[in-house]
N, C-alpha and C. Protein backbone atom coordinates (compact mmCIF):
# COMPACT_ATOMS: atom_id res chain seq x y z
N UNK A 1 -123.10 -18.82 13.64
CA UNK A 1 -123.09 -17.93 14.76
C UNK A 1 -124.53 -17.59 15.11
N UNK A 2 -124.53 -16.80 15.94
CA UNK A 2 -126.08 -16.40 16.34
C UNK A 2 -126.39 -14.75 16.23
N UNK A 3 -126.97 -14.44 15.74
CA UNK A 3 -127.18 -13.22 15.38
C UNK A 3 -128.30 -12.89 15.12
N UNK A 4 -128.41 -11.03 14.70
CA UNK A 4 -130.12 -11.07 14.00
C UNK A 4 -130.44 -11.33 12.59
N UNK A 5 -128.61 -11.42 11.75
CA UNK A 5 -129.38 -12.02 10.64
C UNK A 5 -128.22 -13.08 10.24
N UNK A 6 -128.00 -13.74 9.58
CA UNK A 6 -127.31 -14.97 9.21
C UNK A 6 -125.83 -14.10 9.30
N UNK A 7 -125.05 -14.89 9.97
CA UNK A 7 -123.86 -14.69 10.43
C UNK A 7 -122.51 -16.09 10.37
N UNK A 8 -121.16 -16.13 9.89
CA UNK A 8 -120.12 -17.12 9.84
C UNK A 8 -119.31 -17.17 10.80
N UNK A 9 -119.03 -17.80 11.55
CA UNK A 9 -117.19 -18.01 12.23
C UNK A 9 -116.63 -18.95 11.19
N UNK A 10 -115.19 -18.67 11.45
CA UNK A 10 -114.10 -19.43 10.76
C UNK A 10 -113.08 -19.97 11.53
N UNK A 11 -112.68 -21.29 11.00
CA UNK A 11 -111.74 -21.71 11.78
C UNK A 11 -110.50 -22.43 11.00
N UNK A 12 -109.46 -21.66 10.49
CA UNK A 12 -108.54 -22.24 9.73
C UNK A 12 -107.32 -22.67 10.12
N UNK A 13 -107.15 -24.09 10.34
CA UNK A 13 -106.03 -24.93 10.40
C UNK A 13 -105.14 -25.14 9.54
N UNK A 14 -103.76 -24.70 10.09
CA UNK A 14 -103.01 -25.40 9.47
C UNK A 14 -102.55 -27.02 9.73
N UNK A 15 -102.11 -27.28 8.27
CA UNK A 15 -101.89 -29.00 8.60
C UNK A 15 -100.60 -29.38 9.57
N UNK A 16 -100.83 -30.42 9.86
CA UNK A 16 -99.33 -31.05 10.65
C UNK A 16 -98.08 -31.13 9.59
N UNK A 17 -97.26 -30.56 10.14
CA UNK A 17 -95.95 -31.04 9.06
C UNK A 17 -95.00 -31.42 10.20
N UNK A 18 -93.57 -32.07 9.80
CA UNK A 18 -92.86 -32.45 9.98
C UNK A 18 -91.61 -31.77 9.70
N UNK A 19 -90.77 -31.84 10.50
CA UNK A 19 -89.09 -30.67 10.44
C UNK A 19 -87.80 -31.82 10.79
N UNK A 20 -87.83 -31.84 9.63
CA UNK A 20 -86.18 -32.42 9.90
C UNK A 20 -85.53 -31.56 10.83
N UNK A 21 -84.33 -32.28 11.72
CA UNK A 21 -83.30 -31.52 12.51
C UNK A 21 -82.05 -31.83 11.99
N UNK A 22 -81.39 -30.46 11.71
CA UNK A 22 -80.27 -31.03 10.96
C UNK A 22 -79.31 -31.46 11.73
N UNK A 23 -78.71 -30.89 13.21
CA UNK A 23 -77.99 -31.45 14.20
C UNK A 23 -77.87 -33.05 14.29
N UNK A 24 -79.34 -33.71 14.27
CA UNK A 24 -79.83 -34.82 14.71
C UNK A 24 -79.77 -35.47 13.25
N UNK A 25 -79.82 -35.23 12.17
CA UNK A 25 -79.42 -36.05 10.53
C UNK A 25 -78.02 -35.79 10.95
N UNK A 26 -77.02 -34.80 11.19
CA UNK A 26 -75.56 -35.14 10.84
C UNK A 26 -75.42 -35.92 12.19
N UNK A 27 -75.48 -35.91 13.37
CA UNK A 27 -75.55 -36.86 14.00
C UNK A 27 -75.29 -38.09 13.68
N UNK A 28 -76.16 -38.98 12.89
CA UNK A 28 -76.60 -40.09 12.64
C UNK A 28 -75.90 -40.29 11.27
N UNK A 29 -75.17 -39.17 10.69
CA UNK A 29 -74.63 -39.34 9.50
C UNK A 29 -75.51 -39.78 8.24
N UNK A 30 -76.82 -39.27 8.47
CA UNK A 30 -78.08 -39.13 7.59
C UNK A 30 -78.11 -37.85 6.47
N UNK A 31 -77.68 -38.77 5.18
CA UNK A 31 -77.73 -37.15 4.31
C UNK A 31 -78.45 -37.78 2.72
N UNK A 32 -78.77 -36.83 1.77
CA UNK A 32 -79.56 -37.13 0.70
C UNK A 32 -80.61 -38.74 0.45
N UNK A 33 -80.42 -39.18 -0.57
CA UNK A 33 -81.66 -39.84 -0.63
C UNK A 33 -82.16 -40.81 0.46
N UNK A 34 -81.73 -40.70 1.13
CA UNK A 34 -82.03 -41.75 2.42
C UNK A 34 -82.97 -41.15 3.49
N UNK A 35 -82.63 -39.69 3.59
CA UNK A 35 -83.87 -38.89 3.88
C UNK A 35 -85.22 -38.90 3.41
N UNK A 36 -84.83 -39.15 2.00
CA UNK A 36 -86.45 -39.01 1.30
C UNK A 36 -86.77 -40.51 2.14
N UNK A 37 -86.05 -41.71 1.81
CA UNK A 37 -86.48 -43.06 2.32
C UNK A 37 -87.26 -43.22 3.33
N UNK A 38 -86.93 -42.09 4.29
CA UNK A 38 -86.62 -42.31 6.06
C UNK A 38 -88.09 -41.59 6.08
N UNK A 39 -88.16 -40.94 4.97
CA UNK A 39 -89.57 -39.78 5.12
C UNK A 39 -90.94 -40.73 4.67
N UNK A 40 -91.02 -41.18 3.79
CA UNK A 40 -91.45 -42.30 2.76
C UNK A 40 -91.69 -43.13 3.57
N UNK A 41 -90.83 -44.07 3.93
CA UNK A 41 -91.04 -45.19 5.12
C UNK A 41 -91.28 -45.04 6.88
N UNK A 42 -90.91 -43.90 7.01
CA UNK A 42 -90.87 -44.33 8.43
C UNK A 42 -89.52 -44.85 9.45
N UNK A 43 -89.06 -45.29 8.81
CA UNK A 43 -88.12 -45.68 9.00
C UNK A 43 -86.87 -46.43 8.17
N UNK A 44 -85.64 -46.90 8.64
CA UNK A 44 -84.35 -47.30 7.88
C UNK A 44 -83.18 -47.31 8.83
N UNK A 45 -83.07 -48.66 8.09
CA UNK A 45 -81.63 -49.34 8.87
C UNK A 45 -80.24 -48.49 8.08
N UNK A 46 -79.75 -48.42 8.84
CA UNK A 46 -78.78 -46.99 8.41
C UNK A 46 -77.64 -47.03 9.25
N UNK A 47 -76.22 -47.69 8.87
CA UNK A 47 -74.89 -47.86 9.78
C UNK A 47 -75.19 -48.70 10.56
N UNK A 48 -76.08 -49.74 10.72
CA UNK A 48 -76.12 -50.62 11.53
C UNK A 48 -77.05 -50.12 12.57
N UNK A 49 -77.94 -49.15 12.49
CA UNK A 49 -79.11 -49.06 13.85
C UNK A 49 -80.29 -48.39 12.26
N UNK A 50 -81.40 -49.07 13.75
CA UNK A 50 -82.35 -48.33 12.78
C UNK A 50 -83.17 -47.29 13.16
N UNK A 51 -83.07 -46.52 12.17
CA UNK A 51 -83.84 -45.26 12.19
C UNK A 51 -84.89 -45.00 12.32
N UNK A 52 -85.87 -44.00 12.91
CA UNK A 52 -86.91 -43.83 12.93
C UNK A 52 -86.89 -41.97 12.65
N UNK A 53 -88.86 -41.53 12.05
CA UNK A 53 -88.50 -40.58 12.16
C UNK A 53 -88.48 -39.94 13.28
N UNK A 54 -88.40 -39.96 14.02
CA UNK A 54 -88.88 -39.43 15.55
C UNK A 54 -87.78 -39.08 16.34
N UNK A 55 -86.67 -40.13 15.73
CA UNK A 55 -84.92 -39.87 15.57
C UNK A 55 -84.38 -38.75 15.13
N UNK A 56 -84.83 -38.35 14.19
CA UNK A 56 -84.16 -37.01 13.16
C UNK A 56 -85.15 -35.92 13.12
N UNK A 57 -86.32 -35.80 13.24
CA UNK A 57 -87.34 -35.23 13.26
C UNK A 57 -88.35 -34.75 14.43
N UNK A 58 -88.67 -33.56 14.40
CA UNK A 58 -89.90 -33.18 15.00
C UNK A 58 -91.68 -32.90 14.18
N UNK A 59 -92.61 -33.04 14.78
CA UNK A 59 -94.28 -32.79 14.86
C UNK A 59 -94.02 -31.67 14.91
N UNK A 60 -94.77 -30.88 14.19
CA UNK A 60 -95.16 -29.25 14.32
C UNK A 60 -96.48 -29.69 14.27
N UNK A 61 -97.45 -29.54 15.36
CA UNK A 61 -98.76 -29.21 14.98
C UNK A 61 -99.37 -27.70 14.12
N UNK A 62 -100.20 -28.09 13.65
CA UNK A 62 -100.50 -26.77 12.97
C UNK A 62 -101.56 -25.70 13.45
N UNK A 63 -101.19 -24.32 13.28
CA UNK A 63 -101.78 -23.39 13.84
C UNK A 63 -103.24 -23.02 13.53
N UNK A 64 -104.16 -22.45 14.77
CA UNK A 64 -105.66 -22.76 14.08
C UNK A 64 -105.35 -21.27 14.33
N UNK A 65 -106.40 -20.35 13.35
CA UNK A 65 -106.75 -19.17 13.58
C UNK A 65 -108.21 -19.34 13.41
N UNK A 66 -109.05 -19.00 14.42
CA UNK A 66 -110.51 -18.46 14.76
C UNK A 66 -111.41 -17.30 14.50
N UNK A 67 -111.73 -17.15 13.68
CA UNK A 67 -112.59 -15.96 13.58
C UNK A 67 -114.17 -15.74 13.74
N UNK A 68 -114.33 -15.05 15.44
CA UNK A 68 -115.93 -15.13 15.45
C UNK A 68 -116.25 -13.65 15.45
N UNK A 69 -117.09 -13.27 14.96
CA UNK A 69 -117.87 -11.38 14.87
C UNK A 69 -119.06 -11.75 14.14
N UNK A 70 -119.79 -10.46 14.66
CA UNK A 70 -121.28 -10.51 14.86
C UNK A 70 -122.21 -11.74 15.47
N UNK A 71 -122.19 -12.00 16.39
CA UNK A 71 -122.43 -13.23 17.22
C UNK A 71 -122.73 -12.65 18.67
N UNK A 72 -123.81 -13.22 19.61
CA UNK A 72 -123.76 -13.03 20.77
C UNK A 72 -123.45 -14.50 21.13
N UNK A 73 -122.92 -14.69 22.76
CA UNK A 73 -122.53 -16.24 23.11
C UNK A 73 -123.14 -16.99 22.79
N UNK A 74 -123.11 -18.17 21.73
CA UNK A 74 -123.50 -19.22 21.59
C UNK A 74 -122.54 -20.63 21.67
N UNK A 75 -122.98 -22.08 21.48
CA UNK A 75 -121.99 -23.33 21.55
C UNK A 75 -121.12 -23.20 20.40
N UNK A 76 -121.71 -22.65 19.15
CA UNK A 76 -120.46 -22.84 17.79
C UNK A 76 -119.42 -22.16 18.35
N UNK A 77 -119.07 -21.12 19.26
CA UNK A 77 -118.12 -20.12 19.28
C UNK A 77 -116.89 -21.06 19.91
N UNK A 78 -117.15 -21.77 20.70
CA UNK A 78 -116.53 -22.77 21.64
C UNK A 78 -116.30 -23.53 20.33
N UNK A 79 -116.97 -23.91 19.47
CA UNK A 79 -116.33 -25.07 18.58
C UNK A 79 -115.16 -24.80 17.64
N UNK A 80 -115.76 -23.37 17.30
CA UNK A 80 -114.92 -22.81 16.19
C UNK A 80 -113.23 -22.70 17.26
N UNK A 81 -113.22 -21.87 17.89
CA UNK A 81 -112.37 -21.65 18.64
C UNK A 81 -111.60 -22.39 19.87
N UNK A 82 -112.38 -23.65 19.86
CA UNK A 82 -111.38 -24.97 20.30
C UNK A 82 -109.61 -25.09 19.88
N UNK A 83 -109.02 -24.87 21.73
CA UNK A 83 -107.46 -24.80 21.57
C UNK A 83 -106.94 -24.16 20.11
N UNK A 84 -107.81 -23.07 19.91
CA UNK A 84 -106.93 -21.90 18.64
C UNK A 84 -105.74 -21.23 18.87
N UNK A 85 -104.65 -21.42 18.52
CA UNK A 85 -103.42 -20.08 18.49
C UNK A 85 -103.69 -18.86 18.86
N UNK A 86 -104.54 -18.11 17.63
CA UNK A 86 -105.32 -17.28 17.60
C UNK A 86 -107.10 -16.86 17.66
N UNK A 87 -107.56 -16.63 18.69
CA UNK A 87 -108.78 -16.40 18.61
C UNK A 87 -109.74 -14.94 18.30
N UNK A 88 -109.65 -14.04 17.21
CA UNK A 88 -110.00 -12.81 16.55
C UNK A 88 -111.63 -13.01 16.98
N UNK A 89 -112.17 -11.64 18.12
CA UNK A 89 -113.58 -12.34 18.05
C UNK A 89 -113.80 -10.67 18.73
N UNK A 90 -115.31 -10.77 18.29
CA UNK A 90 -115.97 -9.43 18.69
C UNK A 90 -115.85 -9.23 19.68
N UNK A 91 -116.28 -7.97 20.61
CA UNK A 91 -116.12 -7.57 21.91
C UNK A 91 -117.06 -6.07 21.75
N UNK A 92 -118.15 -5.75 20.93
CA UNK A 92 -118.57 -4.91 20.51
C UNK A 92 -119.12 -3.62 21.90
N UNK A 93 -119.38 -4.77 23.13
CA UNK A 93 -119.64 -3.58 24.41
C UNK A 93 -118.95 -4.28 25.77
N UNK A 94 -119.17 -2.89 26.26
CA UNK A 94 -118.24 -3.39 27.23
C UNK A 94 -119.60 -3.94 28.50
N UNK A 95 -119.03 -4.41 29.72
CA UNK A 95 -120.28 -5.40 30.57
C UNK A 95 -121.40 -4.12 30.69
N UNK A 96 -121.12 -3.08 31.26
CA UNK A 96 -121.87 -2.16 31.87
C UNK A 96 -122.76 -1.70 30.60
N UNK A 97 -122.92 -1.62 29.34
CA UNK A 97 -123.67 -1.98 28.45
C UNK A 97 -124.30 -3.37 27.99
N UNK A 98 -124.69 -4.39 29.01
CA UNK A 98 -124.61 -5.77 28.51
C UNK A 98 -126.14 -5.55 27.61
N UNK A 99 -126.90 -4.97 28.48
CA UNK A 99 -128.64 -4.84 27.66
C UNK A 99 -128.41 -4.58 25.98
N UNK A 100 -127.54 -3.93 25.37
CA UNK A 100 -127.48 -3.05 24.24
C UNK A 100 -126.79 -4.76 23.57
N UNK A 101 -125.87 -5.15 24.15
CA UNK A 101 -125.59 -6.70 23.58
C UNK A 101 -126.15 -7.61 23.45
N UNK A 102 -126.98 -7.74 24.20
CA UNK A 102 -128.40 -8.61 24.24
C UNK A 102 -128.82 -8.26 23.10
N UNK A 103 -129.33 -6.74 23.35
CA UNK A 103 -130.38 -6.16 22.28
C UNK A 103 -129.94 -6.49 20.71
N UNK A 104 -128.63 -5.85 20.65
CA UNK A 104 -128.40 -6.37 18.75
C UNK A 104 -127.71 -7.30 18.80
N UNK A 105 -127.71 -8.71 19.83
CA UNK A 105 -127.04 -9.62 19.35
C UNK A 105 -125.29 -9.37 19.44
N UNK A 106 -124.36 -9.32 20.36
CA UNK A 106 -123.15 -8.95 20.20
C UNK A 106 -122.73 -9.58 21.28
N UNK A 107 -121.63 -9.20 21.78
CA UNK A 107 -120.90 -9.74 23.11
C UNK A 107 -119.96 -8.71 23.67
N UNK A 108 -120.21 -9.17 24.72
CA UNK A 108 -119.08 -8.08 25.86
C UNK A 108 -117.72 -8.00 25.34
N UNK A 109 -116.64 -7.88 25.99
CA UNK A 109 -115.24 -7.82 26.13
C UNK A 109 -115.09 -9.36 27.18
N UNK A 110 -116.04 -8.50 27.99
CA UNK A 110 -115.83 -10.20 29.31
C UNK A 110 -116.31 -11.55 28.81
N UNK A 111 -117.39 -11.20 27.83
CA UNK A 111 -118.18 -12.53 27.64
C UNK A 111 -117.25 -13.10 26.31
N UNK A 112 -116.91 -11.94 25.61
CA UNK A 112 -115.29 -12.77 24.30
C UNK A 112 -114.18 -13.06 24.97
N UNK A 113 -113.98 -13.19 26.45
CA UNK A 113 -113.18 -13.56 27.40
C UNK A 113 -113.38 -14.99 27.80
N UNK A 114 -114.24 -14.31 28.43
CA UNK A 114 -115.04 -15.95 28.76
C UNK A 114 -115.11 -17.30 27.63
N UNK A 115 -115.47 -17.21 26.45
CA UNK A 115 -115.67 -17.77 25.17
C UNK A 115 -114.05 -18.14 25.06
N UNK A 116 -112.92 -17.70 25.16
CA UNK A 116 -111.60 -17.72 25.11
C UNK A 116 -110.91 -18.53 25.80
N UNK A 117 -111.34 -18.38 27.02
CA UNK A 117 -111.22 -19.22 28.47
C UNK A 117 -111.66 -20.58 28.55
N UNK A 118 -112.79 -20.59 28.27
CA UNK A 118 -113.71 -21.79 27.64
C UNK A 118 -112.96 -22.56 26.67
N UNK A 119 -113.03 -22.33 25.65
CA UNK A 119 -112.21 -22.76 24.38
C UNK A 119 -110.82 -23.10 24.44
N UNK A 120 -110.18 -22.74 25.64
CA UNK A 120 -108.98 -23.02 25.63
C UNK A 120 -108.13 -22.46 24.89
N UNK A 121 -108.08 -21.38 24.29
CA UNK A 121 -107.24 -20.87 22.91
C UNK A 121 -106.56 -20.17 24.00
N UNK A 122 -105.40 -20.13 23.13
CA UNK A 122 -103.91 -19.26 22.93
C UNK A 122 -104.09 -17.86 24.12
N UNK A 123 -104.42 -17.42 22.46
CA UNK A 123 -104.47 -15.77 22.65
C UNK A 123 -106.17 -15.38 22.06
N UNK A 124 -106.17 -13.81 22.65
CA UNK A 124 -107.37 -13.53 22.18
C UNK A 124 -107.33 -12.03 21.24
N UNK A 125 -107.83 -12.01 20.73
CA UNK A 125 -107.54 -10.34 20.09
C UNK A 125 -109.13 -9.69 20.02
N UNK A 126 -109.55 -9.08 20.49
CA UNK A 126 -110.57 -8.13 20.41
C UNK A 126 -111.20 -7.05 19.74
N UNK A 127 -111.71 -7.07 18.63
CA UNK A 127 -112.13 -6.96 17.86
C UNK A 127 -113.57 -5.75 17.61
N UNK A 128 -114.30 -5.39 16.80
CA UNK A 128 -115.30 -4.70 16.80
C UNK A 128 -116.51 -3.77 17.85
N UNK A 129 -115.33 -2.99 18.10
CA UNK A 129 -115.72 -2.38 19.48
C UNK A 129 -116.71 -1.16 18.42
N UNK A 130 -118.12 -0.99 19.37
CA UNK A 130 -118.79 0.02 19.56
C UNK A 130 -118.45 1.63 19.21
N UNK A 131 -118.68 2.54 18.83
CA UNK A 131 -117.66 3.40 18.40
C UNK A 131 -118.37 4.12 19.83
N UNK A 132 -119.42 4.20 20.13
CA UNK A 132 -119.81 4.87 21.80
C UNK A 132 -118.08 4.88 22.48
N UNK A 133 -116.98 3.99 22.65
CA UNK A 133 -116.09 3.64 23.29
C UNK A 133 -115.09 4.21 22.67
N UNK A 134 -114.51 5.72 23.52
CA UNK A 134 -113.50 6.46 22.86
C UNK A 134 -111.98 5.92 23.14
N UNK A 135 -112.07 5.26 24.44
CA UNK A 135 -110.44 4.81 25.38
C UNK A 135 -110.53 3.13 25.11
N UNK A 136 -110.15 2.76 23.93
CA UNK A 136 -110.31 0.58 23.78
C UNK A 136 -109.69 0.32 24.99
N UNK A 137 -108.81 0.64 25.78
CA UNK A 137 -108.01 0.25 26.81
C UNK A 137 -109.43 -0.62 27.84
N UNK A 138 -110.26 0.07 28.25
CA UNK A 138 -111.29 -0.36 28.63
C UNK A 138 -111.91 -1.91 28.23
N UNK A 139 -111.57 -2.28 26.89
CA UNK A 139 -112.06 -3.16 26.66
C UNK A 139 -111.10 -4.55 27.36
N UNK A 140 -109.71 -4.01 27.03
CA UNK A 140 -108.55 -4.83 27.39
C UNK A 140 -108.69 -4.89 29.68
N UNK A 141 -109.09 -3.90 29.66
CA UNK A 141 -109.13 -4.05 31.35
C UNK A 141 -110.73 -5.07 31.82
N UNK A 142 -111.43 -5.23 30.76
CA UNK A 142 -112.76 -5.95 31.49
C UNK A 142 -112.17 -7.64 31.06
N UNK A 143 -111.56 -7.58 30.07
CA UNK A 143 -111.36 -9.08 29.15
C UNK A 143 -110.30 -9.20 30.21
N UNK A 144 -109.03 -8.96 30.14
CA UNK A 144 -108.07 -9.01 30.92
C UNK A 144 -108.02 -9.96 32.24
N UNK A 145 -108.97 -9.82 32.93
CA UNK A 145 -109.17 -11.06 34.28
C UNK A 145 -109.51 -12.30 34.00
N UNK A 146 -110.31 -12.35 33.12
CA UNK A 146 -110.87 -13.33 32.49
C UNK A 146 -109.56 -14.11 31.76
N UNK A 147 -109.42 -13.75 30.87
CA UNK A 147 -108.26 -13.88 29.75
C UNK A 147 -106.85 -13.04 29.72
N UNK A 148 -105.99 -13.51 30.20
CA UNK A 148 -105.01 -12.89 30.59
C UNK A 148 -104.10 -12.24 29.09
N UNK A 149 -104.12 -13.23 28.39
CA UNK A 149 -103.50 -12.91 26.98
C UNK A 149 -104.39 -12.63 25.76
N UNK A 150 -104.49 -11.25 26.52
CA UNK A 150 -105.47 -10.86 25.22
C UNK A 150 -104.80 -9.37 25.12
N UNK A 151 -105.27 -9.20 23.45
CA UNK A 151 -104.98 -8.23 22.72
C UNK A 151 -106.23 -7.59 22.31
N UNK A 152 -105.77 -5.85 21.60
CA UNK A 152 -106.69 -5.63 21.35
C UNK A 152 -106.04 -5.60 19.83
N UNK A 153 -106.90 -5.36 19.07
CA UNK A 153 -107.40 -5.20 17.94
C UNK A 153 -107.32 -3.94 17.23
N UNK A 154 -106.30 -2.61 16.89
CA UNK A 154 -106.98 -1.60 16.45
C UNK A 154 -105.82 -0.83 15.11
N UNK A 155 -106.04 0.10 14.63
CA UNK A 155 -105.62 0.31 13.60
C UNK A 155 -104.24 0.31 12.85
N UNK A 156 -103.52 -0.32 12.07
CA UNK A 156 -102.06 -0.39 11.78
C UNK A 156 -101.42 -1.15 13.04
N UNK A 157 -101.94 -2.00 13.23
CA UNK A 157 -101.08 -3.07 14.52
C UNK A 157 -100.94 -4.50 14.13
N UNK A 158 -100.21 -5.02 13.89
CA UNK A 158 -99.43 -6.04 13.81
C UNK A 158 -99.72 -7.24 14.92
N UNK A 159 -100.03 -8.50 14.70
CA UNK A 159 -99.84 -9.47 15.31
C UNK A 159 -98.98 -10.36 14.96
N UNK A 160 -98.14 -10.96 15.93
CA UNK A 160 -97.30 -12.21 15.31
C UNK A 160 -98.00 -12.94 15.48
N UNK A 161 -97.80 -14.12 14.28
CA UNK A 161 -98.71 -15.51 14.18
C UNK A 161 -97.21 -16.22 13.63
N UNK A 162 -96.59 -16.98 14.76
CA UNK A 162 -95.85 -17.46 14.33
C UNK A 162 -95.83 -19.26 13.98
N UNK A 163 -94.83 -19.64 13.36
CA UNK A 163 -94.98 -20.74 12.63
C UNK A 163 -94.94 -21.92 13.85
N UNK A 164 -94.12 -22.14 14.87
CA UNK A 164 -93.95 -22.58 15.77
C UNK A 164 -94.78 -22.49 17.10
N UNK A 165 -94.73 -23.73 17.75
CA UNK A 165 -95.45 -23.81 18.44
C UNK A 165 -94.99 -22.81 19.90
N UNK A 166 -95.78 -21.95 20.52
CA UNK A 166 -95.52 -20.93 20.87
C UNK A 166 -94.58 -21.20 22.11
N UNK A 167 -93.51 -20.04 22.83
CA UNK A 167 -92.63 -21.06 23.51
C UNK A 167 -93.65 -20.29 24.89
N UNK A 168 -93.77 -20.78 25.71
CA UNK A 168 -94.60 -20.32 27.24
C UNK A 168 -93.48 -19.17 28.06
N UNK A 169 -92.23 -19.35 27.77
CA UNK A 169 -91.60 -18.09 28.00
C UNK A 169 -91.19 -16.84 27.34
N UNK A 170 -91.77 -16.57 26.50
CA UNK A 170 -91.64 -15.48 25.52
C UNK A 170 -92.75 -15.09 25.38
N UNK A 171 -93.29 -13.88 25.82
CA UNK A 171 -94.40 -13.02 25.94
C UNK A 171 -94.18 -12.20 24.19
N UNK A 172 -95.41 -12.51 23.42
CA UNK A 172 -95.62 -12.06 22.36
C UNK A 172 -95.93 -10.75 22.24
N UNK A 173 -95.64 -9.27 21.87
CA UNK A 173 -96.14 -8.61 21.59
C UNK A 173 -96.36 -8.18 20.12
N UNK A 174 -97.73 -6.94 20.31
CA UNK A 174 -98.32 -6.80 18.80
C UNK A 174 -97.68 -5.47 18.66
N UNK A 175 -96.79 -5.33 17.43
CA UNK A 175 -96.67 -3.61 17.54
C UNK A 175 -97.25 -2.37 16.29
N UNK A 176 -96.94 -1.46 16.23
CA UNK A 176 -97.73 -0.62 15.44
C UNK A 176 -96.41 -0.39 14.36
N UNK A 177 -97.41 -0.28 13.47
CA UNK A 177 -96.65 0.06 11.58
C UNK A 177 -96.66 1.75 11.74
């Protein structure tokens, strides 16, 4: 990251796995060790057609979670946070303070928007706000145009990070413990 003194982002992937469908195995009248076969190989001749997994099975790609703080905009932020699920990233001032972000190295709300937008990720969650900033709502109204699905970040709140790939009609919310 870029900062005034040595600073990390993180970017943790999960791996690709694979989901049997069980509809689509009884279907095909696909049951015990022939599964493992079908998994193993790729494929299998099975009742007279042959199987593939692509037949019985779905790709789950796996979920990236992003983590950038203490950083003002730089290119790693975009790398780390390339098409992430989740993108967790500072937002320490809001624009109308941009000088003070400059000054210690940090980023807006708009500019961890922007970085979001850029990157293509998911969602955004907003993170290490300034304590100058009594109402966070503020932070969510500057990011917000920019980045439509963004969250904020603040005490005893809950995010879903779910296992599946997210459905585009089901609006996620974060709620409080």
């Amino acid at each position: 990251m870029s900062h005034n003194v040595d600073t990390l982002g993180w970017r943790v992937t999960e791996p690709i796995t694979r989901k049997f469908d069980k509809g689509r195995l009884d279907a095909c009248g696909l049951y015990g060790p022939a599964i493992k076969i079908l998994e193993r190989e790729g494929s299998l001749s099975w009742q007279g057609k042959v199987l593939t997994l692509d037949d019985v099975s779905d790709v789950r790609k796996g979920a990236v979670f992003a983590f950038v703080l203490d950083s003002r905009p730089c290119p790693n932020i975009l790398k780390i946070a390339q098409r992430a699920t989740i993108m967790l990233c500072e937002s320490t001032y809001l624009e109308e303070h941009q000088n003070l972000a400059i000054q210690y190295a940090h980023m807006t709300a708009a500019q961890a928007a922007q970085a979001a937008k850029d990157a293509q990720a998911e969602r955004l969650i907003l993170t290490h706000y300034s304590s100058r900033y009594q109402d966070l709502n503020c932070f969510y109204k500057e990011a917000c145009p920019i980045f439509p699905n963004t969250w904020l970040a603040e005490y005893f709140v809950i995010f879903p990070f779910p296992k599946r790939e997210p459905d585009p009609r089901i609006t996620y919310r974060a709620e409080k413990i």
